[in-house]
Protein backbone atom coordinates (compact mmCIF):
# COMPACT_ATOMS: atom_id res chain seq x y z
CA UNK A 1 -7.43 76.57 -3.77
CA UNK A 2 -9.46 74.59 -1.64
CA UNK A 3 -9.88 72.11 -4.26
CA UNK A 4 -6.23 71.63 -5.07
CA UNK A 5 -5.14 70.95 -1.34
CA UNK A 6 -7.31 68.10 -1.44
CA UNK A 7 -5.32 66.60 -4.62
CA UNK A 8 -2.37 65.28 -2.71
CA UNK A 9 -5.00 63.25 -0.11
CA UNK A 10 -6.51 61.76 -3.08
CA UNK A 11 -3.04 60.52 -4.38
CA UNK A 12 -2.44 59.21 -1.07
CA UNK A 13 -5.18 57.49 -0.74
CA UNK A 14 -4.96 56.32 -4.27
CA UNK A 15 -1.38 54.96 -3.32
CA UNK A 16 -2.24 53.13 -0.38
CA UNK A 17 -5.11 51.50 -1.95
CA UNK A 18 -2.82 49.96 -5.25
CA UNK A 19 -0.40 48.75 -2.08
CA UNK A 20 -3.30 46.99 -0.62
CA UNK A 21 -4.31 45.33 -3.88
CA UNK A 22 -0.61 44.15 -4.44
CA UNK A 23 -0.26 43.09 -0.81
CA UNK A 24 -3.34 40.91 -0.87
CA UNK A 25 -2.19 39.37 -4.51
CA UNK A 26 0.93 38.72 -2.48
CA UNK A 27 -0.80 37.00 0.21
CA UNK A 28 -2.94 34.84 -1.79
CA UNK A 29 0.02 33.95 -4.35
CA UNK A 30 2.09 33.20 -0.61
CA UNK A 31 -1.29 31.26 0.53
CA UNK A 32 -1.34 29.15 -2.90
CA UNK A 33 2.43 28.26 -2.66
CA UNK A 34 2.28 27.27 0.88
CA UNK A 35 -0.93 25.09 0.06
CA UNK A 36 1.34 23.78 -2.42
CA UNK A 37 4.10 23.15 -0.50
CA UNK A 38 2.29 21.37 2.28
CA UNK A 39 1.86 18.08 -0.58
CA UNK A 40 4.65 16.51 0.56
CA UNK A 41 7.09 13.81 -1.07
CA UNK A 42 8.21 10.79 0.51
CA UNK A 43 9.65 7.28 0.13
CA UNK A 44 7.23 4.73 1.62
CA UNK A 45 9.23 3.77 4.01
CA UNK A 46 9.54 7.11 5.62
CA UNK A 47 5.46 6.62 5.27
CA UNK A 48 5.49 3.34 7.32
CA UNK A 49 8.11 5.03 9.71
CA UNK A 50 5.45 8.01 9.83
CA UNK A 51 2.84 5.35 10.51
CA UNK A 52 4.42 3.16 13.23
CA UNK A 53 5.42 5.95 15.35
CA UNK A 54 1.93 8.06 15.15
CA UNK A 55 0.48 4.81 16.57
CA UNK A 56 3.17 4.17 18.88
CA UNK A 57 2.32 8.02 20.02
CA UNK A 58 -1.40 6.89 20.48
CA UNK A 59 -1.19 3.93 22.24
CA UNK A 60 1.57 2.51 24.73
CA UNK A 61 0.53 -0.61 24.10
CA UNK A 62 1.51 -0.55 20.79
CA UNK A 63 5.48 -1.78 20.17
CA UNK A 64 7.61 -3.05 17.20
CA UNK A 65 9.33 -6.45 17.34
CA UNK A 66 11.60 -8.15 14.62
CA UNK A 67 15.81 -8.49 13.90
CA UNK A 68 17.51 -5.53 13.69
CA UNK A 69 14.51 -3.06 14.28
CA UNK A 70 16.03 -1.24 16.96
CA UNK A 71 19.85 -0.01 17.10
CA UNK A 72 20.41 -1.22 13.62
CA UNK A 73 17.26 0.76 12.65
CA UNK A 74 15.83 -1.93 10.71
CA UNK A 75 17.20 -3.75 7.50
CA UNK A 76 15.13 -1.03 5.30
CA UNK A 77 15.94 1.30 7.87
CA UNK A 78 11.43 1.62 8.47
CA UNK A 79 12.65 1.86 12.42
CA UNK A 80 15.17 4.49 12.04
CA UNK A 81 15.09 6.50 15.00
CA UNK A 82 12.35 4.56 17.08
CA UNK A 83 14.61 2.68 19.02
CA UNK A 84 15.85 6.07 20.17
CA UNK A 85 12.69 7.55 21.33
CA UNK A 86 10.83 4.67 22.73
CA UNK A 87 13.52 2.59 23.87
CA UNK A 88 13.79 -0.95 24.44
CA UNK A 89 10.94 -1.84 25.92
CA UNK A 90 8.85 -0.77 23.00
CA UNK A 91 11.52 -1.30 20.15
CA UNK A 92 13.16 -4.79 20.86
CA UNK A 93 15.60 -6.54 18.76
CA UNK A 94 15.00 -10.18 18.71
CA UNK A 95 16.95 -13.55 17.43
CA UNK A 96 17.20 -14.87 14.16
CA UNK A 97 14.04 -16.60 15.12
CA UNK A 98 10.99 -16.23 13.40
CA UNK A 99 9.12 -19.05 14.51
CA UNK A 100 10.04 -17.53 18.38
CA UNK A 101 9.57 -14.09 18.21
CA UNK A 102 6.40 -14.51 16.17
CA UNK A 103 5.16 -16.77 18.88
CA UNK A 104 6.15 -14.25 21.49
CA UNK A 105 4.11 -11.20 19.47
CA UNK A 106 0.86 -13.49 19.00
CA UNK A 107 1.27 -14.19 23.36
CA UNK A 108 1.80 -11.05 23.67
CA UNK A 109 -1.68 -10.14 21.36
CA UNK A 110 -3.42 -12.10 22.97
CA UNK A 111 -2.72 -11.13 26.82
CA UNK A 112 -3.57 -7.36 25.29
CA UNK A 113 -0.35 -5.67 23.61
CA UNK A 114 -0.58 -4.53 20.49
CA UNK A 115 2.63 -6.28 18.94
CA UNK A 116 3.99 -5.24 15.08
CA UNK A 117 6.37 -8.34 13.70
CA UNK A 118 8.49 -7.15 11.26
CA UNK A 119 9.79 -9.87 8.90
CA UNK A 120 12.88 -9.15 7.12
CA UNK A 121 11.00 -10.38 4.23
CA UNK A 122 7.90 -12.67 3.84
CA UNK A 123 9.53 -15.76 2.78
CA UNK A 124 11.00 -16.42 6.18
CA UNK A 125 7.62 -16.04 7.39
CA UNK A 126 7.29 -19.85 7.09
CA UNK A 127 9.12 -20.62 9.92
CA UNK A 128 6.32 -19.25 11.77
CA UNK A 129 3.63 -19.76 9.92
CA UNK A 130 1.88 -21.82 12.49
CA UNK A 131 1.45 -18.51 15.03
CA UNK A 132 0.48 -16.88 12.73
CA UNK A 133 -2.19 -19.37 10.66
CA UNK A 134 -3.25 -21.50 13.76
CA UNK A 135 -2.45 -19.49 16.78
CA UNK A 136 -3.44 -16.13 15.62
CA UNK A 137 -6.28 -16.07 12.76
CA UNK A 138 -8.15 -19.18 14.66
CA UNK A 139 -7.97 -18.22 18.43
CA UNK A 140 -11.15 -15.44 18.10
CA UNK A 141 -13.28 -18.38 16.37
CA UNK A 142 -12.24 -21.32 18.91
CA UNK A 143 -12.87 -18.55 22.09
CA UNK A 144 -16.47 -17.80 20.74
CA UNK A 145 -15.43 -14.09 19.59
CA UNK A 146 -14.50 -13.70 23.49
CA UNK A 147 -10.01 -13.30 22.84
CA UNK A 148 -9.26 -10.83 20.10
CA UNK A 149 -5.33 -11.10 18.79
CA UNK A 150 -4.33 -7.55 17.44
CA UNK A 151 -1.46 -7.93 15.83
CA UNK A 152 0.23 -6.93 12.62
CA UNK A 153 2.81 -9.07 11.28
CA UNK A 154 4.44 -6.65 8.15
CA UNK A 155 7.69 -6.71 5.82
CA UNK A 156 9.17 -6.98 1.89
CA UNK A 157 6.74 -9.27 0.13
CA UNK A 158 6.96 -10.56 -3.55
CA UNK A 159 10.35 -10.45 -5.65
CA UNK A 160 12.87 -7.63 -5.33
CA UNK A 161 16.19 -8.18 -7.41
CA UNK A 162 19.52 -10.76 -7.42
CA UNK A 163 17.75 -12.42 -4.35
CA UNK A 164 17.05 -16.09 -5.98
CA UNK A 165 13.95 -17.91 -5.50
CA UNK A 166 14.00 -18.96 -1.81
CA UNK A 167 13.50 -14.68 -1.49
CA UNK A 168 11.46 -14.24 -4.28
CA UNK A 169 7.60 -15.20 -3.47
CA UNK A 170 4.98 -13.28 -3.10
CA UNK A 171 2.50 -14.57 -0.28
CA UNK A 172 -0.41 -12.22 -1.22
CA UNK A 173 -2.22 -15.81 -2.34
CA UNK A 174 -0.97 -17.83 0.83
CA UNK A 175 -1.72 -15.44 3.24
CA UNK A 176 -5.61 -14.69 1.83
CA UNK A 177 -7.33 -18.06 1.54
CA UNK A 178 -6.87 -18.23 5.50
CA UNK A 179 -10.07 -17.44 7.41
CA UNK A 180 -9.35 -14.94 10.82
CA UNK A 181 -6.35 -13.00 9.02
CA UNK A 182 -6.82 -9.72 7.09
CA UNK A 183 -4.63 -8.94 4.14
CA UNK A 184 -3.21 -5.77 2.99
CA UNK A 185 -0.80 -4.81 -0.06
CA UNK A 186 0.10 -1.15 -0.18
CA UNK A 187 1.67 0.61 -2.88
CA UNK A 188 2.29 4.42 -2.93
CA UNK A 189 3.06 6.21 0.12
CA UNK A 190 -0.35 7.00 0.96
CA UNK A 191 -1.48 3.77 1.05
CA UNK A 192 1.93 2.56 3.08
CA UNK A 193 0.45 5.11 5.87
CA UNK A 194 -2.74 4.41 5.68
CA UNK A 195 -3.23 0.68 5.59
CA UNK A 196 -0.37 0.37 7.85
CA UNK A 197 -2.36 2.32 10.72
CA UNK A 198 -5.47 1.13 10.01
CA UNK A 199 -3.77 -2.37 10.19
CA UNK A 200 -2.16 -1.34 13.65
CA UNK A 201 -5.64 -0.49 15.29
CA UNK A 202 -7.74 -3.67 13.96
CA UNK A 203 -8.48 -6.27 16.74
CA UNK A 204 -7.89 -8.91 14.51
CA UNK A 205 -4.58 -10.13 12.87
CA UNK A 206 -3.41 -8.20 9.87
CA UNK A 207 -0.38 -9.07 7.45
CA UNK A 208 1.32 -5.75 5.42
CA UNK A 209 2.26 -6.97 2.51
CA UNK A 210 5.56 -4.07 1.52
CA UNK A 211 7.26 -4.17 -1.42
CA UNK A 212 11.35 -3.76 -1.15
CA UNK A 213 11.63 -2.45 -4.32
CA UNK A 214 9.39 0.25 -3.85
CA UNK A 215 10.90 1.64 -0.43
CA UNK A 216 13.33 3.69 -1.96
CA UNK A 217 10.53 5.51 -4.16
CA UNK A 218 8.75 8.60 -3.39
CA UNK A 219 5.48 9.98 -3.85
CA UNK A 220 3.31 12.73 -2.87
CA UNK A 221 1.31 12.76 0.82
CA UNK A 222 -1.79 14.88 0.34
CA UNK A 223 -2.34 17.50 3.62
CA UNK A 224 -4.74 14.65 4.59
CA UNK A 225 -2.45 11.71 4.28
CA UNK A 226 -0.21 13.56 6.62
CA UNK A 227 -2.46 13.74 9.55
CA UNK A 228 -1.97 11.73 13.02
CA UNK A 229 -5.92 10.50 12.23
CA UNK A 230 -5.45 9.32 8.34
CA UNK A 231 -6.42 5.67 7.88
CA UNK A 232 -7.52 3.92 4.58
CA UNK A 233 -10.29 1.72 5.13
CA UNK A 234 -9.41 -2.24 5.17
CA UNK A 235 -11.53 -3.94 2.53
CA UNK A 236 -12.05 -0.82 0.16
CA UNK A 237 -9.86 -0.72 -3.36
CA UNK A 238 -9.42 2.67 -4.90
CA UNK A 239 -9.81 3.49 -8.50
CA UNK A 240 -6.44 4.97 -8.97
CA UNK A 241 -7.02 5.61 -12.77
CA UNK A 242 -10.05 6.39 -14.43
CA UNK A 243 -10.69 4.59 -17.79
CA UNK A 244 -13.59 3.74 -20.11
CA UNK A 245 -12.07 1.14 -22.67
CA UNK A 246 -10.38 -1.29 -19.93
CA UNK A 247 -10.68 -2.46 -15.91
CA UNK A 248 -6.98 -3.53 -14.39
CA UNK A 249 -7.02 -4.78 -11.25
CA UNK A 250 -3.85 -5.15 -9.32
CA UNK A 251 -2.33 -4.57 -5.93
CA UNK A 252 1.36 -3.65 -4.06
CA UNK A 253 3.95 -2.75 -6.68
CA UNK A 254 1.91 -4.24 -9.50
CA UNK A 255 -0.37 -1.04 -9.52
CA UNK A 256 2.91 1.55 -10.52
CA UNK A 257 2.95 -1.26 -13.39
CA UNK A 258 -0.03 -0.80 -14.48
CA UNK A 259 -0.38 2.81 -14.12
CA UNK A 260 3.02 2.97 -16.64
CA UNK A 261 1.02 0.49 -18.98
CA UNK A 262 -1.99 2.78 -18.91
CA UNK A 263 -0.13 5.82 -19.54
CA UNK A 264 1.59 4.48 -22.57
CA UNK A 265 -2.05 3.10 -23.98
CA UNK A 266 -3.20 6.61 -23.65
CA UNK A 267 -0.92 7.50 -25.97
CA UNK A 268 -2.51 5.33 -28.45
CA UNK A 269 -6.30 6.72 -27.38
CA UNK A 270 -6.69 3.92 -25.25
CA UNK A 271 -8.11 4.99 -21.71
CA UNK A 272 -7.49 2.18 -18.73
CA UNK A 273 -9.13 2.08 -15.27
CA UNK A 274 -6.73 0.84 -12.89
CA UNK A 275 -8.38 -0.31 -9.71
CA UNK A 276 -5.77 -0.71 -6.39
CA UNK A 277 -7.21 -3.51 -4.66
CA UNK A 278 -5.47 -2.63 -1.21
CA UNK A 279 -6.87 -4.90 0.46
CA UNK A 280 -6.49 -8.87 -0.60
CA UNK A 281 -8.66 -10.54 1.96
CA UNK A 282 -11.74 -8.88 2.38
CA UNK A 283 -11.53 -8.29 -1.36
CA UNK A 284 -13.68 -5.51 -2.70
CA UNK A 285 -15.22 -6.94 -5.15
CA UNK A 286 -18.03 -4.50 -5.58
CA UNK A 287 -15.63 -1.86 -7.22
CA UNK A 288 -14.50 -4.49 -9.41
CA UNK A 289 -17.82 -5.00 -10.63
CA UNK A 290 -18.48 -1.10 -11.12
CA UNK A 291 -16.05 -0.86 -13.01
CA UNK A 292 -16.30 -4.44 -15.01
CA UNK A 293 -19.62 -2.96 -15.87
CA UNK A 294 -18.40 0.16 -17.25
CA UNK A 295 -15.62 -1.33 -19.28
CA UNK A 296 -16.71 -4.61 -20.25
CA UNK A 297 -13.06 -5.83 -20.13
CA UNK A 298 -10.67 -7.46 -17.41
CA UNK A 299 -7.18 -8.35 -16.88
CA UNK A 300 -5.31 -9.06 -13.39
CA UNK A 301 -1.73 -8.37 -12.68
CA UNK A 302 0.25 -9.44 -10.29
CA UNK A 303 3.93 -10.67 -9.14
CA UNK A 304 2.67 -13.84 -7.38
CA UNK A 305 2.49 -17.13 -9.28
CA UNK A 306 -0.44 -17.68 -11.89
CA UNK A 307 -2.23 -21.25 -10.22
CA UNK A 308 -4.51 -20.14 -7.27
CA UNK A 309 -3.23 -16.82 -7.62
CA UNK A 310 -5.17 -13.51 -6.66
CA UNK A 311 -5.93 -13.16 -9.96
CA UNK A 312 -7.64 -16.56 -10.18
CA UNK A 313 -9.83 -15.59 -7.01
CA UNK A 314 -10.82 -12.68 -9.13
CA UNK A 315 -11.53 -14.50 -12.33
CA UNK A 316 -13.74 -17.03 -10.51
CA UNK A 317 -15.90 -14.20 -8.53
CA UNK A 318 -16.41 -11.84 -12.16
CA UNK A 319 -17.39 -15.54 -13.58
CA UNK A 320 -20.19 -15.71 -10.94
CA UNK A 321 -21.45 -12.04 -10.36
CA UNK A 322 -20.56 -10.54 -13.62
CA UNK A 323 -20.04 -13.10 -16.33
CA UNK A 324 -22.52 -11.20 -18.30
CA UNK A 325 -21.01 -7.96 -18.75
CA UNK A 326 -17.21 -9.57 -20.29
CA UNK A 327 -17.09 -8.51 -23.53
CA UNK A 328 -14.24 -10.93 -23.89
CA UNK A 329 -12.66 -13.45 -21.69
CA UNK A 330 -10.13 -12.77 -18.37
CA UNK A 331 -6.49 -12.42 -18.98
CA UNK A 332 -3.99 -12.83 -15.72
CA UNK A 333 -0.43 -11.52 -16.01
CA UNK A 334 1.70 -12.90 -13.34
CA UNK A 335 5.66 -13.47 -12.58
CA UNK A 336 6.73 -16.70 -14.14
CA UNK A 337 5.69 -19.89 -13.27
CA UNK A 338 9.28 -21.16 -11.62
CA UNK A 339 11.22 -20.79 -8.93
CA UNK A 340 12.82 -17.23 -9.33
CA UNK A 341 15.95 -17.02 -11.03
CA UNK A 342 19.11 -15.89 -9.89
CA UNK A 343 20.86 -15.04 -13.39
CA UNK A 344 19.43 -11.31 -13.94
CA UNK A 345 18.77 -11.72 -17.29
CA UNK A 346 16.66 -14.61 -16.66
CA UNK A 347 15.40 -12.60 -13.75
CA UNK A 348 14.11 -10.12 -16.10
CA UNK A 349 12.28 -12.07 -18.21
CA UNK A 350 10.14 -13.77 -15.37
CA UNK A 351 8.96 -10.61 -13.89
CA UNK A 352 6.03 -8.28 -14.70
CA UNK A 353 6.95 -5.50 -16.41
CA UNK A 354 4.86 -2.49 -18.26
CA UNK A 355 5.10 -3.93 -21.95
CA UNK A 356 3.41 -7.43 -20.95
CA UNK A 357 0.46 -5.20 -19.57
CA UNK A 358 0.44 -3.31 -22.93
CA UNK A 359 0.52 -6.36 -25.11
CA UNK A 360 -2.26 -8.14 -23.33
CA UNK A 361 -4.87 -5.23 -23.13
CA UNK A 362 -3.95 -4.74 -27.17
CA UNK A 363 -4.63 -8.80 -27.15
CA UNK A 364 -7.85 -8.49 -25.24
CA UNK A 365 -9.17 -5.52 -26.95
CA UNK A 366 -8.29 -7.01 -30.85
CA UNK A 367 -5.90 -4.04 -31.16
């Protein structure tokens, strides 16, 4: 009898143990999901949004400058809701001015703010270009390293659509063959973040080089990425694709490109590295070599114009640190070489797209 009372303890405890198992499954099945979860999605302009006001957090002597940034909430809406929170003194509306307000955010660099000039895109940049070629990239050099000028001037760079050819250029080219200025071209989210801060805390001037197109587009933050601390390195690319048969290099919107090119070569057992430059001036041309090395082929893409391009500066470097490991010559894809057009059809047919990546890494590799 004794034995037999002890039969319903030992179900009990038998019970309670199964419930523990299935709680702790539970647990770690909630634990995985919520890990899950935490990879966020979002456009890259909610990125540079993300980016702007972590800084702006940090540092009070960091402020945003441009037309329309503040109550408007910026033409790409990148402000939206800044202008609320920190106000005008920190979020200020200017003129259609560039060539004033861009002198104002250099003066204002250089007395110790921390100015970001938002163009509303690139191309009007040339009304100011001498703040921000003369005034700001030169002024460390000529003060013997004594004045820095931290300052990011950022916006839309390179062609979007139905905007004709005086909206159309893309300044990665310009921008990079001037000494003192630091050049950035981000193209997922991540990189919109990270650049963008990084850019934002250099003592020397940086242009962010956006793409309009892509700020509608969404893509996934890691758990890292969405830290106040995240920064990407200026000056580092990133393999974003590992390959074996082919090296891409490209930068901004040009690397989605090429990662749709790569993805339909796969298909056809050919594996592309894609290498995200990030940064155009310093370029990294150490992973370019790596991966030159490993492939023994090279092509560039771009949406800038093909004479004295990027991919021209990249051509001439692999010519004098790695002409010996091409297995066949350099091939640059770039937009067309005209003004753009306005007609969308002819639009079309001078801008980069996936099958001109396809058909010249089939051309390079005698496939």
């Amino acid at each position: 009898r004794g034995g037999l009372a002890l039969v319903p303890c030992i179900l009990r405890v038998a019970m309670l143990r199964n419930f523990a198992r299935t709680l702790s499954r539970s647990h770690a099945a909630f634990g995985q999901r919520a890990f899950q979860a935490r990879h966020v999605s979002v456009t890259t302009r909610e990125a540079l949004r993300m980016a702007i006001e972590e800084e702006m957090d940090a540092d009070e002597k960091v402020f945003l400058m441009g037309e329309e940034v503040a109550q408007y909430q910026g033409a790409y809406k990148v402000s939206k809701g800044l202008w609320e929170k920190f106000g005008d003194r920190r979020v200020i509306d200017t003129p259609i001015t560039e060539a004033g307000f861009s002198g104002i955010g250099v003066g204002a660099a250089l007395a110790g703010l921390k100015p970001i000039v938002e163009y509303m895109t690139w191309n009007f940049c040339l009304q100011a270009i001498d703040h921000i070629v003369n005034s700001a990239a030169k002024t460390k050099y000529m003060s013997g390293g004594q004045i820095d000028c931290p300052i990011v001037f950022r916006g839309p760079n390179g062609p979007p659509t139905a905007t004709g050819a005086t909206h159309s250029v893309c300044f990665a080219a310009w921008l990079s063959s001037v000494p003192g200025l630091k050049v950035v071209s981000p193209w997922d989210s991540t990189d919109c973040k990270g650049l963008l801060k990084a850019a934002i805390r250099d003592p020397n001037p940086v242009c962010v080089l956006e793409s309009e197109l892509l700020y509608g587009e969404s893509f996934e933050l890691t758990p890292e990425a969405e830290k106040s601390d995240f920064v990407i390195p200026i000056g580092k690319a990133h393999v974003q694709r590992e390959g074996s048969d082919i090296t891409i290099v490209a930068h901004g919107r040009a690397v989605g490109l090429s990662m749709a090119a790569a993805a339909e070569l796969a298909n056809e057992g050919v594996e592309v590295e894609v290498i995200n430059l990030r940064t155009i001036r310093p370029l990294d041309s150490d992973t370019i070599m790596k991966s030159l090395k490993k492939t023994g082929y090279l092509i560039t893409v771009e949406e800038g114009y093909v004479q004295c391009g990027v991919g021209a500066e990249i051509c001439a470097r692999v010519m004098e640190e790695g002409f010996d490991y091409l297995d066949a010559p350099i091939e640059r894809i770039t937009s067309a070489d005209v003004p753009m057009p306005y007609s969308p059809p002819l639009e079309e047919y001078a801008m980069v797209h996936p099958h001109n990546i396809v058909n010249v890494c089939k051309r390079v590799l005698n496939i």
